[in-house]
Protein backbone atom coordinates (compact mmCIF):
# COMPACT_ATOMS: atom_id res chain seq x y z
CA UNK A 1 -1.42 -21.62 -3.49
CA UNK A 2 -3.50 -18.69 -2.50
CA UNK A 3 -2.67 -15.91 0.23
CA UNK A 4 -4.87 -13.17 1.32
CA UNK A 5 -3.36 -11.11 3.80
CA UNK A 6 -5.95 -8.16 3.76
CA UNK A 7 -9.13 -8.85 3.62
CA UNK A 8 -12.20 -6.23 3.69
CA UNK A 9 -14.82 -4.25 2.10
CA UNK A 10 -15.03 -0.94 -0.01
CA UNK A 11 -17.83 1.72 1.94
CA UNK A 12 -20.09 3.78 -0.01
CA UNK A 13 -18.23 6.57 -1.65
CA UNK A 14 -14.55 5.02 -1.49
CA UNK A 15 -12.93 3.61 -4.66
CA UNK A 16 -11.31 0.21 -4.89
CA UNK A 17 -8.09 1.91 -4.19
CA UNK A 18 -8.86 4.03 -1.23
CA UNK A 19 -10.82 0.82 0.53
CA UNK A 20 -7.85 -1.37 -0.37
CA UNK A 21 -5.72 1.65 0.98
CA UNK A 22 -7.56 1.74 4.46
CA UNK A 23 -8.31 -1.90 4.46
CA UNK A 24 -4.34 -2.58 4.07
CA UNK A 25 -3.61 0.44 7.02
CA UNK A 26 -6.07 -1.02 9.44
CA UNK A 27 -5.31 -5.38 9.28
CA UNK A 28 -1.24 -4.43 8.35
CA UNK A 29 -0.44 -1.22 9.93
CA UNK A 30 1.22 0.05 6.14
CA UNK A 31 0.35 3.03 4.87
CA UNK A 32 0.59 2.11 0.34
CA UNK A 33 -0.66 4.61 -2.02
CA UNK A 34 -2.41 2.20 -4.88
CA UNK A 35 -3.99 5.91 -6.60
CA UNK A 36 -2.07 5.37 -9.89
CA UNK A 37 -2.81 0.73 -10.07
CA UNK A 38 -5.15 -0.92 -11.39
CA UNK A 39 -6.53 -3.80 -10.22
CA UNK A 40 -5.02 -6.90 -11.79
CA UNK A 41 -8.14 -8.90 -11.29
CA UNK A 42 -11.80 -7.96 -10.00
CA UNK A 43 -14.48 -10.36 -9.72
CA UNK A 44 -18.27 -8.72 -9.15
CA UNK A 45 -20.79 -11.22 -7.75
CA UNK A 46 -24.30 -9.58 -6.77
CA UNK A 47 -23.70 -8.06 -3.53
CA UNK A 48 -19.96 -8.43 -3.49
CA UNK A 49 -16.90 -7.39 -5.79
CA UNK A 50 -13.48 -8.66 -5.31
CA UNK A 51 -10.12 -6.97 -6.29
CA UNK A 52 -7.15 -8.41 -6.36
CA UNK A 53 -3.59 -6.32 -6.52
CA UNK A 54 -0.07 -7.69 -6.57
């Protein structure tokens, strides 16, 4: 079973961190520092990449 509980997009400039950082900030209302993680997963399609974190 799958859960996605933030959802979103990285802007120009941002890493995969920071957008997951202000993605998580703006749907949850939690400030997380991911600077230091690596995605687990990533999957890049041609206009769109996907990151997944546990």
């Amino acid at each position: 079973m799958w859960d996605i509980s933030v959802g979103g997009s990285v802007t120009a400039g941002e890493t995969s961190q920071t957008g997951a950082m202000r993605e998580t900030e703006e749907e949850l209302g939690l400030q997380i520092d991911l600077h230091n993680q690596l995605p687990h997963l990533s999957m890049t399609f041609e206009r769109v990449m996907m990151i997944y974190t546990s």
